[in-house]
C-alpha atoms as a PDB file:
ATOM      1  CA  UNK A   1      11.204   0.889  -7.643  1.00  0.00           C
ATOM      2  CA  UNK A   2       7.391   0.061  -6.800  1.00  0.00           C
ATOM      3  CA  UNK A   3       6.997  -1.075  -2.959  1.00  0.00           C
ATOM      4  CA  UNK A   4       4.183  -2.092  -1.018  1.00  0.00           C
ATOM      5  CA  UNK A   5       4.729  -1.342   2.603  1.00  0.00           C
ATOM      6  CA  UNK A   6       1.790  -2.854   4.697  1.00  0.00           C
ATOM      7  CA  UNK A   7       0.584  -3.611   8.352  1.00  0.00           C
ATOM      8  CA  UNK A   8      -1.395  -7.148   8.262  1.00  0.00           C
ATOM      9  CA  UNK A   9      -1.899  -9.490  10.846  1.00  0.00           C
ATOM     10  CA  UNK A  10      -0.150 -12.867  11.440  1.00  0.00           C
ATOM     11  CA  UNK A  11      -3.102 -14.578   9.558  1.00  0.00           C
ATOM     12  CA  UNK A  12      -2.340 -12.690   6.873  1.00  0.00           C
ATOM     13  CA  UNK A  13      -5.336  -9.792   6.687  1.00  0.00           C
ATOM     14  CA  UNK A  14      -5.101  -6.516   6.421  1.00  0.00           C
ATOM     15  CA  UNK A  15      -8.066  -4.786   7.358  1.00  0.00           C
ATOM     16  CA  UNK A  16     -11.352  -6.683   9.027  1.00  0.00           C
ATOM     17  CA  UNK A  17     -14.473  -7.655   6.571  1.00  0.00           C
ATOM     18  CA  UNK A  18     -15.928  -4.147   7.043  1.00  0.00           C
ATOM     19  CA  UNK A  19     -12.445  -2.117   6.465  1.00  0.00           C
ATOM     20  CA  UNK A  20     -11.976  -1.977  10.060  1.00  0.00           C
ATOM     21  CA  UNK A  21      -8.571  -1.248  10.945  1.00  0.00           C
ATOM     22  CA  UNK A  22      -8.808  -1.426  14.682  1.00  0.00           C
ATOM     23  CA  UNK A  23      -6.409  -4.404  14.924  1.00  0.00           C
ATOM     24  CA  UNK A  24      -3.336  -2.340  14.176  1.00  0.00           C
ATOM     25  CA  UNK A  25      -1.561  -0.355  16.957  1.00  0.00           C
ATOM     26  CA  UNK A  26      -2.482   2.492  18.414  1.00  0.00           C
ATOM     27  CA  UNK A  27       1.032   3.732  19.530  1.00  0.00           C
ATOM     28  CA  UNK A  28       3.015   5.757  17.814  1.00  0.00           C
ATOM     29  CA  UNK A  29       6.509   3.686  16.889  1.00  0.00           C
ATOM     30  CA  UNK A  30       8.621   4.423  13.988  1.00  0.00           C
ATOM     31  CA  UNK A  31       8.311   1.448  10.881  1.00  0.00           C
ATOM     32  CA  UNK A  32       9.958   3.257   8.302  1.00  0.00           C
ATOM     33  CA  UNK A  33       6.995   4.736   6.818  1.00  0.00           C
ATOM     34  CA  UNK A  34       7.738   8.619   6.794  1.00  0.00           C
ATOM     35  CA  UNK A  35      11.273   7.654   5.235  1.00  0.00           C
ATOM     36  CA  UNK A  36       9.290   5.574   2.353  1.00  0.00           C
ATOM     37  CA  UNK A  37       7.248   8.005   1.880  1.00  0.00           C
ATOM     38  CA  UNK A  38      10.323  10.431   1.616  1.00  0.00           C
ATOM     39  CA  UNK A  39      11.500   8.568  -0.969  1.00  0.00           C
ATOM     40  CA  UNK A  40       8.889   7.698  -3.343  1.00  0.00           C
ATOM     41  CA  UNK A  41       8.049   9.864  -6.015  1.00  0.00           C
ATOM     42  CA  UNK A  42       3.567   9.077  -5.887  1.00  0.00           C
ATOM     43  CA  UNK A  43       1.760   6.652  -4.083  1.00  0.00           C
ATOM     44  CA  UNK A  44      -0.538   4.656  -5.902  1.00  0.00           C
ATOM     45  CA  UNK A  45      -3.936   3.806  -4.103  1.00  0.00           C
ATOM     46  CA  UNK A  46      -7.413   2.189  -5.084  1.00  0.00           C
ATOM     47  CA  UNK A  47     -10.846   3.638  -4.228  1.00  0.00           C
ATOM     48  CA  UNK A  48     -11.241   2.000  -1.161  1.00  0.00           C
ATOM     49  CA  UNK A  49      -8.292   2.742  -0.039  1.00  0.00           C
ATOM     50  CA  UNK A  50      -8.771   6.425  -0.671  1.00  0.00           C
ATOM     51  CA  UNK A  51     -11.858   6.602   1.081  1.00  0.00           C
ATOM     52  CA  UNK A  52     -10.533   4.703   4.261  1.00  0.00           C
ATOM     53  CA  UNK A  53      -7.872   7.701   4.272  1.00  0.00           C
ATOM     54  CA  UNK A  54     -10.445  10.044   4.167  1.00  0.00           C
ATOM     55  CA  UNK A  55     -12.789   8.206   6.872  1.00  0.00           C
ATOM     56  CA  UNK A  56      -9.554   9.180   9.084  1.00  0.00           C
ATOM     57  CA  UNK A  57     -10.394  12.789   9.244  1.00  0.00           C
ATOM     58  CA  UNK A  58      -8.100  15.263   9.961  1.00  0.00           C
ATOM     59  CA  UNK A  59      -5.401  17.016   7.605  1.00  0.00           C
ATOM     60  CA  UNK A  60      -4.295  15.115   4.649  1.00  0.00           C
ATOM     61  CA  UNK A  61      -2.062  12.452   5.640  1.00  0.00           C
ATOM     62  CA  UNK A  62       0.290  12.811   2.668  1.00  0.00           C
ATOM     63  CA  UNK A  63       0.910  16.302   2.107  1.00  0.00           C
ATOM     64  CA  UNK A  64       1.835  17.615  -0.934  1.00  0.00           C
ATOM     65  CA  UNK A  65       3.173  14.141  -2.059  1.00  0.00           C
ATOM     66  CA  UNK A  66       1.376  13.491  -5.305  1.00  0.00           C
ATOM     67  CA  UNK A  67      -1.447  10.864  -4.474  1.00  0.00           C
ATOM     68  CA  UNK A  68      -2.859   8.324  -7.802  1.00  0.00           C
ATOM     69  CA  UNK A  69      -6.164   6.901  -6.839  1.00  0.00           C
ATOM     70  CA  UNK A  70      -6.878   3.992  -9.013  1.00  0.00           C
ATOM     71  CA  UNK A  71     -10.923   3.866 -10.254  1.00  0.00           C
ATOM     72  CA  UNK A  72     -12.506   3.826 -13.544  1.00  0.00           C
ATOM     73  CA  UNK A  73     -15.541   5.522 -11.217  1.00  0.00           C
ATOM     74  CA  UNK A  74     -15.813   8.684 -10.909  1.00  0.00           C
ATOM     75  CA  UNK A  75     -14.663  10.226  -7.518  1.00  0.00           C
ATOM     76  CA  UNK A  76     -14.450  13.412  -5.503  1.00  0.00           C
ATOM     77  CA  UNK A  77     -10.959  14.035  -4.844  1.00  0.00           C
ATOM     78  CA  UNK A  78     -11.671  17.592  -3.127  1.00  0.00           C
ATOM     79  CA  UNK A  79     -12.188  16.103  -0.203  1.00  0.00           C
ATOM     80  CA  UNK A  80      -8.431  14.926  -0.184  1.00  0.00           C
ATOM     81  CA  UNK A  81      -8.011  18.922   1.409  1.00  0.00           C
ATOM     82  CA  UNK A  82      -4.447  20.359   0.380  1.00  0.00           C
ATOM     83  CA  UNK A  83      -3.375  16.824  -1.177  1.00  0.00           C
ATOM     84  CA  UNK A  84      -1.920  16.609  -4.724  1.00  0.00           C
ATOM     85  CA  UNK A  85      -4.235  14.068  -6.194  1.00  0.00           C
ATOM     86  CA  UNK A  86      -4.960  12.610  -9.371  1.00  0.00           C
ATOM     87  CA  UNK A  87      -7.415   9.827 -10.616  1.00  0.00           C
ATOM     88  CA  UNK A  88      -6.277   7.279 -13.380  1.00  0.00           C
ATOM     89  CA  UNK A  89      -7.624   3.940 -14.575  1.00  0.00           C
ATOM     90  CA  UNK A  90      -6.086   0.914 -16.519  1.00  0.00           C
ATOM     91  CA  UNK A  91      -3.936  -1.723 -16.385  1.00  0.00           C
ATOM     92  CA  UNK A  92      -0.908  -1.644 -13.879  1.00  0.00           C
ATOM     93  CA  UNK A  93       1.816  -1.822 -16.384  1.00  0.00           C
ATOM     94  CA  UNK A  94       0.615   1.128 -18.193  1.00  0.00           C
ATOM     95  CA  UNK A  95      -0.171   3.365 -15.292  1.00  0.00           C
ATOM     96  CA  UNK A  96       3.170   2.544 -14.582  1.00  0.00           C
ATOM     97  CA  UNK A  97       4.015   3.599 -17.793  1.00  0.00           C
ATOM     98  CA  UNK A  98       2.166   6.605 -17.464  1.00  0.00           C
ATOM     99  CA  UNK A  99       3.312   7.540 -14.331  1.00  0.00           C
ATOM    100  CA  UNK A 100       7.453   7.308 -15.377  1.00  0.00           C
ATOM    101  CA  UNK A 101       6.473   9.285 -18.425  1.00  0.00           C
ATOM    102  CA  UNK A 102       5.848  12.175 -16.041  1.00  0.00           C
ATOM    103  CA  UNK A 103       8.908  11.465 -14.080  1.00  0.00           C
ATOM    104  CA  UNK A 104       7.271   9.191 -11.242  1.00  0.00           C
ATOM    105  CA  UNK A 105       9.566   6.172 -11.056  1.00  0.00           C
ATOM    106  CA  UNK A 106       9.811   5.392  -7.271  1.00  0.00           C
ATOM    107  CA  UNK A 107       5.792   4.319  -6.460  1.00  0.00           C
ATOM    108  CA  UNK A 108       4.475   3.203  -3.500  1.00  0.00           C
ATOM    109  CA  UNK A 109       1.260   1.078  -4.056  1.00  0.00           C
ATOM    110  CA  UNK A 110      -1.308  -0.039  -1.440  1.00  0.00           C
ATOM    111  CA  UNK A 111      -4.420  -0.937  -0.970  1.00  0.00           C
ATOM    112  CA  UNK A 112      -5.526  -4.981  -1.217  1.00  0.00           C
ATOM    113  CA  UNK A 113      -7.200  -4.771  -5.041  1.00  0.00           C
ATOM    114  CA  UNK A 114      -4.428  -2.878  -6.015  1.00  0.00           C
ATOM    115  CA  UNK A 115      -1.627  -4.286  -4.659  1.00  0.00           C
ATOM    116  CA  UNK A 116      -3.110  -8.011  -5.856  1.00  0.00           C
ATOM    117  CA  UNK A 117      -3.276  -6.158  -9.182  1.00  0.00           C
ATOM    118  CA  UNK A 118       0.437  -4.948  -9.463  1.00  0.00           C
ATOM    119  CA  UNK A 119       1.559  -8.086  -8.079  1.00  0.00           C
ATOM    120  CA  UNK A 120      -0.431 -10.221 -10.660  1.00  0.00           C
ATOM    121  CA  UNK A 121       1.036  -7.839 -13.172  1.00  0.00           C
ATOM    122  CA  UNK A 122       4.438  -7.828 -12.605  1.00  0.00           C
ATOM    123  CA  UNK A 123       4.770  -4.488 -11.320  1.00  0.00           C
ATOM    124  CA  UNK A 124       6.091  -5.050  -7.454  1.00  0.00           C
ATOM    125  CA  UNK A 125       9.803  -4.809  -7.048  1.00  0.00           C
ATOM    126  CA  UNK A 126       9.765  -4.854  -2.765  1.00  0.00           C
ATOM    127  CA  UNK A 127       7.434  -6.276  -0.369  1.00  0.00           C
ATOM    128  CA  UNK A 128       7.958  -4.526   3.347  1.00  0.00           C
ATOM    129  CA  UNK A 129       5.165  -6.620   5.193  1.00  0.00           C
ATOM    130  CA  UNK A 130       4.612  -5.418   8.826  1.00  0.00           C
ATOM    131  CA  UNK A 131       2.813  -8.066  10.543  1.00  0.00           C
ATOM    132  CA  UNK A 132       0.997  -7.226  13.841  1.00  0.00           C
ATOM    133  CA  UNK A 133       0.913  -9.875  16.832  1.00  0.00           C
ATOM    134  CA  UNK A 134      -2.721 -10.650  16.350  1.00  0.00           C
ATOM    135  CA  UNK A 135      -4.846 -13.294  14.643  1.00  0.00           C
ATOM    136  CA  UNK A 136      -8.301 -11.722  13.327  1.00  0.00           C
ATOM    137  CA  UNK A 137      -9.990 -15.275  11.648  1.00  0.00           C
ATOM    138  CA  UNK A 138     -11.431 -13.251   8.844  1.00  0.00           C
ATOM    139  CA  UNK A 139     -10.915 -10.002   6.881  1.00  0.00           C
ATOM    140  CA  UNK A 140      -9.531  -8.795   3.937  1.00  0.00           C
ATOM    141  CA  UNK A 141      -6.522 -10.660   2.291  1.00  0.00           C
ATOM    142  CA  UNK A 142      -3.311  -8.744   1.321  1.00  0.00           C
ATOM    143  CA  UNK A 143      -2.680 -11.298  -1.264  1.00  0.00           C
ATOM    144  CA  UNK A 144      -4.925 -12.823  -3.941  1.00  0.00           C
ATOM    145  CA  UNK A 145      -4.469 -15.841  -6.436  1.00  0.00           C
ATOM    146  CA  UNK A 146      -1.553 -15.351  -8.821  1.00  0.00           C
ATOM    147  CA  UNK A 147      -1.126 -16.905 -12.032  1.00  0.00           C
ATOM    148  CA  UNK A 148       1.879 -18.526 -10.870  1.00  0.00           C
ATOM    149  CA  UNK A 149       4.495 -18.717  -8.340  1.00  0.00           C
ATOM    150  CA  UNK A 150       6.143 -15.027  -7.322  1.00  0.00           C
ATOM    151  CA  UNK A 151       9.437 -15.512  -6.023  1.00  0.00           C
ATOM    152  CA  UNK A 152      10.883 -13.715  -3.374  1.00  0.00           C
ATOM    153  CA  UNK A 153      14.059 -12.527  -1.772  1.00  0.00           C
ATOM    154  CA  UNK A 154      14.812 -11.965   2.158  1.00  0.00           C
ATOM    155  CA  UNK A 155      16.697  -8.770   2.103  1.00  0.00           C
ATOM    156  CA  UNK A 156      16.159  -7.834   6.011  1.00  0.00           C
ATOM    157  CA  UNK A 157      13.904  -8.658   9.259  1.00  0.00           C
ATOM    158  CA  UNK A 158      13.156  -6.384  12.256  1.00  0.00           C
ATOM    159  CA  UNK A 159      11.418  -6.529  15.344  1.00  0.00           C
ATOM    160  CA  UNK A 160       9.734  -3.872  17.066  1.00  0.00           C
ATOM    161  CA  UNK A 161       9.763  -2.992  20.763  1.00  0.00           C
ATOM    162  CA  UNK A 162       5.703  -3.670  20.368  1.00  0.00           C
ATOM    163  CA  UNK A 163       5.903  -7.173  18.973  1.00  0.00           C
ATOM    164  CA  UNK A 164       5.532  -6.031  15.669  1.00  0.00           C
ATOM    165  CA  UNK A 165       7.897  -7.883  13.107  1.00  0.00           C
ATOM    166  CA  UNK A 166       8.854  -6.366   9.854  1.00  0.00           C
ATOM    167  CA  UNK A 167      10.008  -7.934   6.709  1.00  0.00           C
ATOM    168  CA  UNK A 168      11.255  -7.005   3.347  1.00  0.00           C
ATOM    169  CA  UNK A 169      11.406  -9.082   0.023  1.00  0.00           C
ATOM    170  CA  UNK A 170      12.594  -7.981  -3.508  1.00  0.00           C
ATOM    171  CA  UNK A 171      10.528  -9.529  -6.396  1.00  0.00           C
ATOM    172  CA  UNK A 172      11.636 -10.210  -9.848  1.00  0.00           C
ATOM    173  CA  UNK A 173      14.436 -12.433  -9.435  1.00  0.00           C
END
């Protein structure tokens, strides 16, 4: 299973221009996203993404989780302190491919490149989309142009004492 499990805002963003995240709530209130994390076997992120993590400061959000950042760059993962991270580069289907061979089936991927990358490729099985009750006008756009239609299926919808509304989707139908 490969799921993207994202915060975005009603107009469909999820970070600001600059990577600012500032939009998304402050207060703690459970989503789901220690029990994804739980059950995934690696998350897959891009460089950006990465860095942003690290911007955060602060222990290694992930623990000993094994972490794939996605860059054909090369990058510093050291600063990723006590983290179990890995770089890899090339096209979603075979880092997917790479990653079962090791016995990483259940991925989460995130990040906007990446995620319009898998999801171009094929290689999205569940969409859990959080959105926020805010409208930003600009920013950076969870979804990119496809090649053609992705069709989705409602599997459940959730509101949040906050406002916050969450939805999943299973793709591949």
């Amino acid at each position: 299973m490969r799921t993207v499990f994202v915060g975005i805002s009603v107009d469909g963003f999820i970070a600001r221009r600059d990577g600012g995240l500032d939009f998304l709530p402050a207060e703690p209130e459970d989503h789901g996203f220690d029990e994804l994390l739980a059950s995934v076997d690696a998350l897959v992120m891009g460089r950006a993404t990465f860095e942003t993590v690290l911007g955060f400061g602060g222990d290694w959000p992930y623990g000993d989780k094994r972490v794939v950042v996605l860059s054909s760059q090369p990058l510093d993962l050291s600063a990723a302190r006590g983290g179990r991270v890995e770089q890899m580069s090339g096209e979603p289907a075979e880092i997917v491919a790479r990653l079962a061979a090791s016995g990483a089936v259940n991925l989460y991927i995130d990040g906007g490149v990446t995620v319009q990358r898998f999801l171009r490729a094929g290689q999205v099985d569940r969409l859990v989309l959080t959105r926020v009750p805010v409208l930003i006008g600009d920013g950076l756009p969870l979804f990119g142009s496809l090649p053609h239609d992705v069709r989705l299926r409602h599997v459940a919808t959730r509101s949040f004492p906050s406002g916050l509304v969450q939805t999943e989707y299973a793709l591949g139908l």
